[in-house]
Every structure is written in C-alpha cells, then in structure tokens.
PDB file of N, CA and C in Angstrom:
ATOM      1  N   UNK A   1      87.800  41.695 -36.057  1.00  0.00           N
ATOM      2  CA  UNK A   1      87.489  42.567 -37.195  1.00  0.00           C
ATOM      3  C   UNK A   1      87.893  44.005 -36.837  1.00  0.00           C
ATOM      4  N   UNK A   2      89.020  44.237 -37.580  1.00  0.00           N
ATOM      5  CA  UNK A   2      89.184  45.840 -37.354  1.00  0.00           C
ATOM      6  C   UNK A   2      88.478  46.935 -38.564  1.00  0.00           C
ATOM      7  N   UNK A   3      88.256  48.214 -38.020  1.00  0.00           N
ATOM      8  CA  UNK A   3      87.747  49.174 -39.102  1.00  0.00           C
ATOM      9  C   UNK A   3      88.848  49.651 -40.001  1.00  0.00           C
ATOM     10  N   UNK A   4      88.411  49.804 -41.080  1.00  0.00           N
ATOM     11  CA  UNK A   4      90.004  50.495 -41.973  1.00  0.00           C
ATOM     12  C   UNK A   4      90.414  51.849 -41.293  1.00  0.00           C
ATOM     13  N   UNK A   5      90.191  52.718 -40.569  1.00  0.00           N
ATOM     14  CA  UNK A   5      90.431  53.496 -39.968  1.00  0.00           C
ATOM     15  C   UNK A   5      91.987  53.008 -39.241  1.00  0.00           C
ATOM     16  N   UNK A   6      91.219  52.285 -37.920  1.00  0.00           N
ATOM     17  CA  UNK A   6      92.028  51.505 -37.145  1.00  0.00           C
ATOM     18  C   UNK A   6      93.350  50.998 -37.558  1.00  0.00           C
ATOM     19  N   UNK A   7      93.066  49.785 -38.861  1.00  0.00           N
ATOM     20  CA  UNK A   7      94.475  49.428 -39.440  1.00  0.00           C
ATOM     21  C   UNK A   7      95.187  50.526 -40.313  1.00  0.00           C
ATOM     22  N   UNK A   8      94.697  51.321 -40.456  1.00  0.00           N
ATOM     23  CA  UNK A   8      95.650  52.271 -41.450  1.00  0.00           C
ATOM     24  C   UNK A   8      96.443  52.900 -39.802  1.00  0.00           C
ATOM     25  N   UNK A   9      95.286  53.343 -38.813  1.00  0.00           N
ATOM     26  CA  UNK A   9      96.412  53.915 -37.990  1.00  0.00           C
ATOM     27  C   UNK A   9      97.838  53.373 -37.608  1.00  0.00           C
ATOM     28  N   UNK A  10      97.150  51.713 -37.483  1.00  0.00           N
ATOM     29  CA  UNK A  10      98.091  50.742 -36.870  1.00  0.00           C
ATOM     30  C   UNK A  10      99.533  50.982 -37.515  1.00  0.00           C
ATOM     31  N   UNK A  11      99.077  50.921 -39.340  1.00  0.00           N
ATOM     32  CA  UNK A  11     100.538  50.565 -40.062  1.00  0.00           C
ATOM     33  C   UNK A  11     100.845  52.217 -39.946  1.00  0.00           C
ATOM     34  N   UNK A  12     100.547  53.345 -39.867  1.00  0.00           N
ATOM     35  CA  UNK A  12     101.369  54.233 -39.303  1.00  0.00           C
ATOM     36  C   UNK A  12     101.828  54.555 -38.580  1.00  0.00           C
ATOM     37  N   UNK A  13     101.651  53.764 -37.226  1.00  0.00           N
ATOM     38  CA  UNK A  13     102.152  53.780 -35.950  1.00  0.00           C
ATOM     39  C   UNK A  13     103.698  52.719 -36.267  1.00  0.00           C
ATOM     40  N   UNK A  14     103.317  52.130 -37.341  1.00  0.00           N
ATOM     41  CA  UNK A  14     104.439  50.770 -37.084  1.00  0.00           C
ATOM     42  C   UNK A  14     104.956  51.210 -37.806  1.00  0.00           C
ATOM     43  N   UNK A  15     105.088  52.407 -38.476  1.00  0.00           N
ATOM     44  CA  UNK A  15     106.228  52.829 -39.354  1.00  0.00           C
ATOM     45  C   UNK A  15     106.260  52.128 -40.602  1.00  0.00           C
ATOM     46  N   UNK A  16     104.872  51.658 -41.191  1.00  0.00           N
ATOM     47  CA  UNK A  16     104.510  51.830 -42.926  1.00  0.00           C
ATOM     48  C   UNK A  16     104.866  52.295 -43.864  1.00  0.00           C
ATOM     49  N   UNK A  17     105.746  52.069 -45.005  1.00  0.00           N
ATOM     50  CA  UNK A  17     106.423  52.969 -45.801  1.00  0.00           C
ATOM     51  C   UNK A  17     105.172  53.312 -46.784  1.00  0.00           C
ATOM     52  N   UNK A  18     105.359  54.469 -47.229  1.00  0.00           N
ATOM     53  CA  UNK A  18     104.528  55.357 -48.202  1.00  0.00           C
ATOM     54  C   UNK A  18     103.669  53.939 -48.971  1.00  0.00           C
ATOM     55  N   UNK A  19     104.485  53.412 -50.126  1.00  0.00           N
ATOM     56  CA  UNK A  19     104.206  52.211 -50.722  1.00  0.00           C
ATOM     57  C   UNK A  19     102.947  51.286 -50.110  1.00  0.00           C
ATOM     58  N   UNK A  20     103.674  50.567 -48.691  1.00  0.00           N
ATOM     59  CA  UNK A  20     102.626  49.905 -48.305  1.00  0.00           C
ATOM     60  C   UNK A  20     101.001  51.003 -47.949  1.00  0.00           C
ATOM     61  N   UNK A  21     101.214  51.778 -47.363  1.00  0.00           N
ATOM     62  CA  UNK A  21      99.963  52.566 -47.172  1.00  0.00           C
ATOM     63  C   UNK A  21      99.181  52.669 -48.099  1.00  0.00           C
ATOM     64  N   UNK A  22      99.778  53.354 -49.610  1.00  0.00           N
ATOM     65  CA  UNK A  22      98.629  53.474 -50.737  1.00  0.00           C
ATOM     66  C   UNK A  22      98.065  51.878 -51.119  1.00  0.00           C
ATOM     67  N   UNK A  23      99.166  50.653 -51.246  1.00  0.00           N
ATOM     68  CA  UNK A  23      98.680  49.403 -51.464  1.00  0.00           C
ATOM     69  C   UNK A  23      97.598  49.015 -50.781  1.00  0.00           C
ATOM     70  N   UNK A  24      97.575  49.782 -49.376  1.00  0.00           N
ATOM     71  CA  UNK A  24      96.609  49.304 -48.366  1.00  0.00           C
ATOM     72  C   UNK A  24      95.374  49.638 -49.086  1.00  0.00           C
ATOM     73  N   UNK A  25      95.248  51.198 -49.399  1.00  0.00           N
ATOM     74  CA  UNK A  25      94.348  52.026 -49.514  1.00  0.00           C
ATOM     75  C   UNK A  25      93.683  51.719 -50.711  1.00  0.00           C
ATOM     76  N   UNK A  26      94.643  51.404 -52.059  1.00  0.00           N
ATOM     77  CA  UNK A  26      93.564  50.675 -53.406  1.00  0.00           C
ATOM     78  C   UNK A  26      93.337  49.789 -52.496  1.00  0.00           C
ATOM     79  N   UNK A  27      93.551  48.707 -52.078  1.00  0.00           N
ATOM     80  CA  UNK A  27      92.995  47.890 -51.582  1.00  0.00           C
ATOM     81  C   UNK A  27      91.549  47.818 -50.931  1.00  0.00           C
ATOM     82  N   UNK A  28      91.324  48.525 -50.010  1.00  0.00           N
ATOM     83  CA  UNK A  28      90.415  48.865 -49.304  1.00  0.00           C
ATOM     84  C   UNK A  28      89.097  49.720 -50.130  1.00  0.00           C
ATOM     85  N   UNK A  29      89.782  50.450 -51.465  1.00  0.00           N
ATOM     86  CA  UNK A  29      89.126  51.085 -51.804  1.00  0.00           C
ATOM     87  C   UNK A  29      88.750  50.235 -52.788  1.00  0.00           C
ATOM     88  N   UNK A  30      89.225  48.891 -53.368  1.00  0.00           N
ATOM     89  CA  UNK A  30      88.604  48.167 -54.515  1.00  0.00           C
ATOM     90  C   UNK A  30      87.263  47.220 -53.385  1.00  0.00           C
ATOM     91  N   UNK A  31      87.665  46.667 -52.560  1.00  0.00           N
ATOM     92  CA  UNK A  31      86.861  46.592 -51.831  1.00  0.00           C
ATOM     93  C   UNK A  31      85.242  47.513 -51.618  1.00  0.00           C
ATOM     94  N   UNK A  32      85.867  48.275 -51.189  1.00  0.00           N
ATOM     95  CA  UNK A  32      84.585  49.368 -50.910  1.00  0.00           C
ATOM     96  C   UNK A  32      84.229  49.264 -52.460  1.00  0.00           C
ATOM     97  N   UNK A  33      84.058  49.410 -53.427  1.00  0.00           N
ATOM     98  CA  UNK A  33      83.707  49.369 -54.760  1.00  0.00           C
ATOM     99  C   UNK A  33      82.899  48.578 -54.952  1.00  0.00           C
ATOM    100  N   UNK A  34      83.528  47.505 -54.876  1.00  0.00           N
ATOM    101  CA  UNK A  34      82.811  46.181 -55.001  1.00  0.00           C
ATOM    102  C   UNK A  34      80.848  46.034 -54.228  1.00  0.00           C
ATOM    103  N   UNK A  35      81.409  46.425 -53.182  1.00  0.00           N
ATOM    104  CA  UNK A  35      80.845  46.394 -51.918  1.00  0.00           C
ATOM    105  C   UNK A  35      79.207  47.562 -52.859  1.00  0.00           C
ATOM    106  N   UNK A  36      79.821  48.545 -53.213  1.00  0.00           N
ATOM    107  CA  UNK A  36      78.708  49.598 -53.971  1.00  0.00           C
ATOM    108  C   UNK A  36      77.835  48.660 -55.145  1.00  0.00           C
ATOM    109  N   UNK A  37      79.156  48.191 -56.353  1.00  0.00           N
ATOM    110  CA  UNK A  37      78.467  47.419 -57.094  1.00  0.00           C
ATOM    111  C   UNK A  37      77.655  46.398 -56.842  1.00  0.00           C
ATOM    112  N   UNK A  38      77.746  45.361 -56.062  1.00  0.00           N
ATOM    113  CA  UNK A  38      76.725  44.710 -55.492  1.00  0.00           C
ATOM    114  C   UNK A  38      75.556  45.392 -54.856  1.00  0.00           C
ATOM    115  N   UNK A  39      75.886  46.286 -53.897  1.00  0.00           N
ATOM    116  CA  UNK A  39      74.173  47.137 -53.933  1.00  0.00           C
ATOM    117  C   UNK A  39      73.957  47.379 -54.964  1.00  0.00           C
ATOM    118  N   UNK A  40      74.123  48.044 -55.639  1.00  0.00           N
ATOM    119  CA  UNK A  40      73.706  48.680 -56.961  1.00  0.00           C
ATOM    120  C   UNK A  40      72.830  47.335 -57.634  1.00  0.00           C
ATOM    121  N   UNK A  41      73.285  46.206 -57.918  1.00  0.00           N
ATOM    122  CA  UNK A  41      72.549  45.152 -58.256  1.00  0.00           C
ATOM    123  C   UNK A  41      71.825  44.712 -57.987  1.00  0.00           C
ATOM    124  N   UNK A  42      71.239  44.908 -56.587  1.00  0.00           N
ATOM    125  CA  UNK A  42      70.537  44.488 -55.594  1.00  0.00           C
ATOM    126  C   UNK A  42      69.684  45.231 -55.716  1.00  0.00           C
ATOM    127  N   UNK A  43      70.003  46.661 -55.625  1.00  0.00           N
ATOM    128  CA  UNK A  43      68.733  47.998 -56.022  1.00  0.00           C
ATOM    129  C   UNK A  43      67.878  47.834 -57.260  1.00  0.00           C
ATOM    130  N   UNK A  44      69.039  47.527 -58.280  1.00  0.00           N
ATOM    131  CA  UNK A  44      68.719  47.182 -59.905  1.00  0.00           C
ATOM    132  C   UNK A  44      67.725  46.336 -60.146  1.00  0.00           C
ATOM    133  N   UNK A  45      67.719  44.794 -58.757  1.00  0.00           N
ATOM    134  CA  UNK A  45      66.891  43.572 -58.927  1.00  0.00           C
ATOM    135  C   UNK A  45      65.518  44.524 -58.572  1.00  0.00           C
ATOM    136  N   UNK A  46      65.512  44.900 -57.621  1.00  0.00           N
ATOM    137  CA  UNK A  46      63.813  45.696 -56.736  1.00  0.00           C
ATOM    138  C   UNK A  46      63.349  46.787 -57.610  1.00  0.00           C
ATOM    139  N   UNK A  47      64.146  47.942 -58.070  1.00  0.00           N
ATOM    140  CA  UNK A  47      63.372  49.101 -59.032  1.00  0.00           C
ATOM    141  C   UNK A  47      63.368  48.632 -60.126  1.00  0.00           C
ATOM    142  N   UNK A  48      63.929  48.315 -60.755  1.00  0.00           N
ATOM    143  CA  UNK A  48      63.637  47.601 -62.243  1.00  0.00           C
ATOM    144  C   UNK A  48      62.956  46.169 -62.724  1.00  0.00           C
ATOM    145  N   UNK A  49      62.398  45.597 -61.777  1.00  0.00           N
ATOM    146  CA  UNK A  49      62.170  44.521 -61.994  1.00  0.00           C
ATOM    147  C   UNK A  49      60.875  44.168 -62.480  1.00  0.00           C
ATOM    148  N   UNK A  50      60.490  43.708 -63.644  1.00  0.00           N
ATOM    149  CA  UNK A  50      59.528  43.748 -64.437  1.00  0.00           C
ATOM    150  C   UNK A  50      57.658  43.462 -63.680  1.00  0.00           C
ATOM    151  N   UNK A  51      57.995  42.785 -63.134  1.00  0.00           N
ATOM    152  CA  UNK A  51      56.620  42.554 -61.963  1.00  0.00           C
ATOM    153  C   UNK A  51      56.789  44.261 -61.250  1.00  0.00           C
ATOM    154  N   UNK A  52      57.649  44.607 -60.606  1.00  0.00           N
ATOM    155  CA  UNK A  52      57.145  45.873 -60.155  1.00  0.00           C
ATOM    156  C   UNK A  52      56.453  47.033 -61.304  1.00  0.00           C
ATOM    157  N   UNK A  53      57.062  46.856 -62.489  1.00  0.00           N
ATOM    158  CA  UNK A  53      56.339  48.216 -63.534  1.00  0.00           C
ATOM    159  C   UNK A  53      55.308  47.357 -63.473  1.00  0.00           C
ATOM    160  N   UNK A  54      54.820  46.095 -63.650  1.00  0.00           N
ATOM    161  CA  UNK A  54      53.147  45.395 -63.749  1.00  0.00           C
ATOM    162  C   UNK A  54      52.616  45.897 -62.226  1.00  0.00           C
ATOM    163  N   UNK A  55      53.103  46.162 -61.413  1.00  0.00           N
ATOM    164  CA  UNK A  55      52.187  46.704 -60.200  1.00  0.00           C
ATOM    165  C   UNK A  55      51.802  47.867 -60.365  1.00  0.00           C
ATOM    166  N   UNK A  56      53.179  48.789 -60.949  1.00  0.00           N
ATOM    167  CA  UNK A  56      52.863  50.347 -60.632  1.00  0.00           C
ATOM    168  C   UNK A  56      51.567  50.552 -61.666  1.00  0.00           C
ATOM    169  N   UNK A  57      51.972  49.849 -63.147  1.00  0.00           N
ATOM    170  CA  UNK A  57      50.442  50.499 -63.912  1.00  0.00           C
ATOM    171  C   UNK A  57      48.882  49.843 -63.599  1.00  0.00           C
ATOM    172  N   UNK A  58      49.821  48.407 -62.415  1.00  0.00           N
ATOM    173  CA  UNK A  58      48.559  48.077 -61.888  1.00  0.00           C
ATOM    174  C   UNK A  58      47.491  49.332 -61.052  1.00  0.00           C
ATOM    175  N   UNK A  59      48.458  49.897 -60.553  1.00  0.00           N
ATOM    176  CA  UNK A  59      48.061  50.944 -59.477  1.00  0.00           C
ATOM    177  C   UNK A  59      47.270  51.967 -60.410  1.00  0.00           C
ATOM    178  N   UNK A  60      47.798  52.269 -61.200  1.00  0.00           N
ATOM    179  CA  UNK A  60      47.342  53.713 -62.052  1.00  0.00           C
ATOM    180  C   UNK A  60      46.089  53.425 -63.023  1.00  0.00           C
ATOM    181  N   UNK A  61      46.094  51.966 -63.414  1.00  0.00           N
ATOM    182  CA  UNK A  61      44.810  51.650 -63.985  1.00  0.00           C
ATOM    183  C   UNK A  61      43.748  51.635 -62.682  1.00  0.00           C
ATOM    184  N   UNK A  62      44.451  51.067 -61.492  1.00  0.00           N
ATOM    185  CA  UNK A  62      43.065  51.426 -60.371  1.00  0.00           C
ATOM    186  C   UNK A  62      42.704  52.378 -60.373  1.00  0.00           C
ATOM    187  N   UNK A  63      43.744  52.938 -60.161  1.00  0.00           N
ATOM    188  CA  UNK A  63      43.840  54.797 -59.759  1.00  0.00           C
ATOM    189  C   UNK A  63      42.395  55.363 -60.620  1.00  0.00           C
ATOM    190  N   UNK A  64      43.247  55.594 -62.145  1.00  0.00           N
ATOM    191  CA  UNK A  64      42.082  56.027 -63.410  1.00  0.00           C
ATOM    192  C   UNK A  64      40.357  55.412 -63.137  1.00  0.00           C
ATOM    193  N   UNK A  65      40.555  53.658 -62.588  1.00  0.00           N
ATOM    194  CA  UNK A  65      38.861  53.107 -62.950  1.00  0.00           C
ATOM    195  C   UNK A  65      38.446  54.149 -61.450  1.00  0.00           C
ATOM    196  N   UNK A  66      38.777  54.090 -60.291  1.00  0.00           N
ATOM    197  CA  UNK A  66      38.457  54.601 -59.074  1.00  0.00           C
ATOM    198  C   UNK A  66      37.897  56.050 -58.967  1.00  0.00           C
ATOM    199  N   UNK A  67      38.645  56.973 -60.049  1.00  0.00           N
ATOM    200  CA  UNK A  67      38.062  58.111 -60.605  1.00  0.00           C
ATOM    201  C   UNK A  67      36.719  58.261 -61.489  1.00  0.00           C
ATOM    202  N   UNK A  68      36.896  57.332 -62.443  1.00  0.00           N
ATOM    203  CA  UNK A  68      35.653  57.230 -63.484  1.00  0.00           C
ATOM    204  C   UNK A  68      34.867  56.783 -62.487  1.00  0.00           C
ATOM    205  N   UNK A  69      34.690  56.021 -61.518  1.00  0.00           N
ATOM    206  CA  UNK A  69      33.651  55.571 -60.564  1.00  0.00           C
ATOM    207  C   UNK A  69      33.314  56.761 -59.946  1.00  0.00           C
ATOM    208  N   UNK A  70      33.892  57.478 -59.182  1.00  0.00           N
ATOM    209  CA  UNK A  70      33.679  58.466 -58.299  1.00  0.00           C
ATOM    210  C   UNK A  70      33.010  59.396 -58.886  1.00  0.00           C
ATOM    211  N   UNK A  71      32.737  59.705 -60.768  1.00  0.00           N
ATOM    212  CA  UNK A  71      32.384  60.525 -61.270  1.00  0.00           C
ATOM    213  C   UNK A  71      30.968  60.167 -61.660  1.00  0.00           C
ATOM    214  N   UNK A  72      30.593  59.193 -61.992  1.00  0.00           N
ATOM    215  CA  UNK A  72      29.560  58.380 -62.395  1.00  0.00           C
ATOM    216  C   UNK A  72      28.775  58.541 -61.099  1.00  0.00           C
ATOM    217  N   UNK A  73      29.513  57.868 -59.827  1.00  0.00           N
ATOM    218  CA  UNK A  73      28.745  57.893 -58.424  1.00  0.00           C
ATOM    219  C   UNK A  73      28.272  59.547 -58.329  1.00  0.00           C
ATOM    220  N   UNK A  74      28.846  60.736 -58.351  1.00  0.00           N
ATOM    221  CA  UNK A  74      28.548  61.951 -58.262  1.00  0.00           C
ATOM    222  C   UNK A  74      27.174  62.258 -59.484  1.00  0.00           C
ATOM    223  N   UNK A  75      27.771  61.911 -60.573  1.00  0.00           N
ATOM    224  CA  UNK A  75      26.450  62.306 -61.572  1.00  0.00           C
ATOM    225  C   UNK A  75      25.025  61.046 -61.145  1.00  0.00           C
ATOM    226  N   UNK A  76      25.440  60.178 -60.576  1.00  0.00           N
ATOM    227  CA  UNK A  76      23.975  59.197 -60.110  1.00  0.00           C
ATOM    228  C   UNK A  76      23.196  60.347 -59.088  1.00  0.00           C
ATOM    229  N   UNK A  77      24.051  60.678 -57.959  1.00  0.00           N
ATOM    230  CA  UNK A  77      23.452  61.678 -56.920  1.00  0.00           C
ATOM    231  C   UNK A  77      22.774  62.563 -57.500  1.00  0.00           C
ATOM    232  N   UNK A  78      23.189  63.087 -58.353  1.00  0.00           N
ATOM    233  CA  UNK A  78      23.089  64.743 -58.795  1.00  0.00           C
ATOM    234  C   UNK A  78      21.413  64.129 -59.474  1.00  0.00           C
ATOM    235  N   UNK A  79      21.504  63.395 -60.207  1.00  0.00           N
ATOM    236  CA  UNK A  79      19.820  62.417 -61.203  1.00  0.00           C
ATOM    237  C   UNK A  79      19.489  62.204 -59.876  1.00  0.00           C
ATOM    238  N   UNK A  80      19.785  61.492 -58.799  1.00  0.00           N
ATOM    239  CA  UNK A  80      18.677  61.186 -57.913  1.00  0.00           C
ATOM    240  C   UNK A  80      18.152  61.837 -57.442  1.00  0.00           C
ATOM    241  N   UNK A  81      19.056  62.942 -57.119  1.00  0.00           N
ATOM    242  CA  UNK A  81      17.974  64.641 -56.239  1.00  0.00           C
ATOM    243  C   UNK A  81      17.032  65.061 -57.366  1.00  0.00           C
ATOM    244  N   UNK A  82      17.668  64.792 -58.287  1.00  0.00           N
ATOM    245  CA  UNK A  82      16.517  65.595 -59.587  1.00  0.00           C
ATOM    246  C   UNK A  82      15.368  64.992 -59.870  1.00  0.00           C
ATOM    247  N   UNK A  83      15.269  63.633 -59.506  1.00  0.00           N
ATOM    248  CA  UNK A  83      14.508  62.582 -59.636  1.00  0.00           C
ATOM    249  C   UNK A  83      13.670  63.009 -58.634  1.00  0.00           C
ATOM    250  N   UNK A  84      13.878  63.061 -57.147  1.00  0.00           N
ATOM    251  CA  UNK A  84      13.610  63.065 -56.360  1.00  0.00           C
ATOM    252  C   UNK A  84      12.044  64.722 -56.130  1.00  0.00           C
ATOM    253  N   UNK A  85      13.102  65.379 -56.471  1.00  0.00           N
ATOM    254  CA  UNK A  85      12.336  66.940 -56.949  1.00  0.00           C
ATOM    255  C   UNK A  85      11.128  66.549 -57.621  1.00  0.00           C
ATOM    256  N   UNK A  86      11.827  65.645 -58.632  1.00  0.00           N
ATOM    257  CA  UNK A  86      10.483  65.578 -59.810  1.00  0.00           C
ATOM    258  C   UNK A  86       9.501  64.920 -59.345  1.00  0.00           C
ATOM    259  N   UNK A  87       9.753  63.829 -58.462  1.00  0.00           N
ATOM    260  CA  UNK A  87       8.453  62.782 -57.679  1.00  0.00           C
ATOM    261  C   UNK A  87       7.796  64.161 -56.447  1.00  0.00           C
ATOM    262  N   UNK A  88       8.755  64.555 -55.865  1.00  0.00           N
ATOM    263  CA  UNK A  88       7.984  65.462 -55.291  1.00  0.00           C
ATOM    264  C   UNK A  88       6.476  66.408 -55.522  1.00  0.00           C
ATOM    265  N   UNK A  89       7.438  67.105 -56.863  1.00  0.00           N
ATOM    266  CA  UNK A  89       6.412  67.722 -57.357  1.00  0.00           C
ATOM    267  C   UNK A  89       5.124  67.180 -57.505  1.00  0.00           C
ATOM    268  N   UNK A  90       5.554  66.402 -58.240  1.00  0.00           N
ATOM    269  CA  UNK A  90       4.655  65.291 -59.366  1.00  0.00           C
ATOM    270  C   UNK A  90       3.060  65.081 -58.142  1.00  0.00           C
ATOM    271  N   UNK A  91       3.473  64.823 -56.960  1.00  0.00           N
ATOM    272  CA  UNK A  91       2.690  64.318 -55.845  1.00  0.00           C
ATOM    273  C   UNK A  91       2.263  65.392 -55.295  1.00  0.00           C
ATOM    274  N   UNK A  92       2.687  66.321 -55.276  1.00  0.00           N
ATOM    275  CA  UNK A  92       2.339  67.617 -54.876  1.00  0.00           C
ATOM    276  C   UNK A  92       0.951  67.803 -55.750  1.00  0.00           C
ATOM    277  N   UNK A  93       1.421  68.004 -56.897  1.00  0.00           N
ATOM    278  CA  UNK A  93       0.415  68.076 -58.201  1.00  0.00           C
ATOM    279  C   UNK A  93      -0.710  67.241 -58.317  1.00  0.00           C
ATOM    280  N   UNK A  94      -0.504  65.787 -57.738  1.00  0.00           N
ATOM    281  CA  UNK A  94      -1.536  65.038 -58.149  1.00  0.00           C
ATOM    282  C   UNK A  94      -2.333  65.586 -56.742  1.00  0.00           C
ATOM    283  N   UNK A  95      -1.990  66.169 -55.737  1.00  0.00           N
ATOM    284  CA  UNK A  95      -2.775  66.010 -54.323  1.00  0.00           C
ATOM    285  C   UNK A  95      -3.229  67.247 -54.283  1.00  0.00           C
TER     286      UNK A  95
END
C-alpha cells in the first residue's frame, strides 16, 4: 500500500506526462470524495437518528422534572423549619 504522496512522486520521477498526473489526481481525488461521503452518512446515521432526538428530550424532560423536585424539596424545608418554630413555641407556651 503506497500513500498518494509517494505514487504521485513515483510517476514524476518516471517521467509522467502532464495528462497522466492530473488523471492520477481526479482519480485520487474522486476517491477521497467518496471516502467523505460515506462518513458523512455514517455521521448522518448517529446525529440524526430518531431514537437519539427520543433520548435528548428524554434528558430535558428529566432535566425540567429534577428541577420541579428540587423546588418542592426546598419549599418542604423552608414549612419544616416553620413548622418546627411553631412546635417550639407552642411548647414553650404550654410549659
């Protein structure tokens, strides 16, 4: 396996006429093309692929319930100290 580097040097060392060189070069370069478009398809299958958007808004509906929890959990605290005050008192008062 040679690199296209390599064989392009080769056929200029061997005295390549103009012609063959560019033939080489679409060549190599429809190749390399190809070579992109297939990633590209491959990328296309993984970011676009309908199960991944069902994960991501999976994520963001967690995201959103994980917040409403965290807010609810904060306002429970905030009633329990107040609760807490109020039994205080309350016992204070009765004693």
């Amino acid at each position: 396996h040679y690199e296209t580097g390599n064989r392009l040097e080769f056929m200029i060392s061997t005295g390549a006429s103009l012609n063959e060189l560019i033939e080489f070069l679409k060549h190599e370069i429809a190749k390399i093309s190809l070579q992109l478009t297939n990633l590209e398809l491959i990328q296309d299958t993984y970011t676009n692929d309908i199960q991944a958007q069902k994960y991501r808004r999976a994520n963001e509906n967690i995201s959103k319930h994980t917040d409403k929890l965290k807010e609810e959990v904060s306002e429970l605290r905030s009633r329990l100290q107040l609760l807490k005050c109020e039994i205080i008192n309350q016992f204070k008062n009765a004693n």
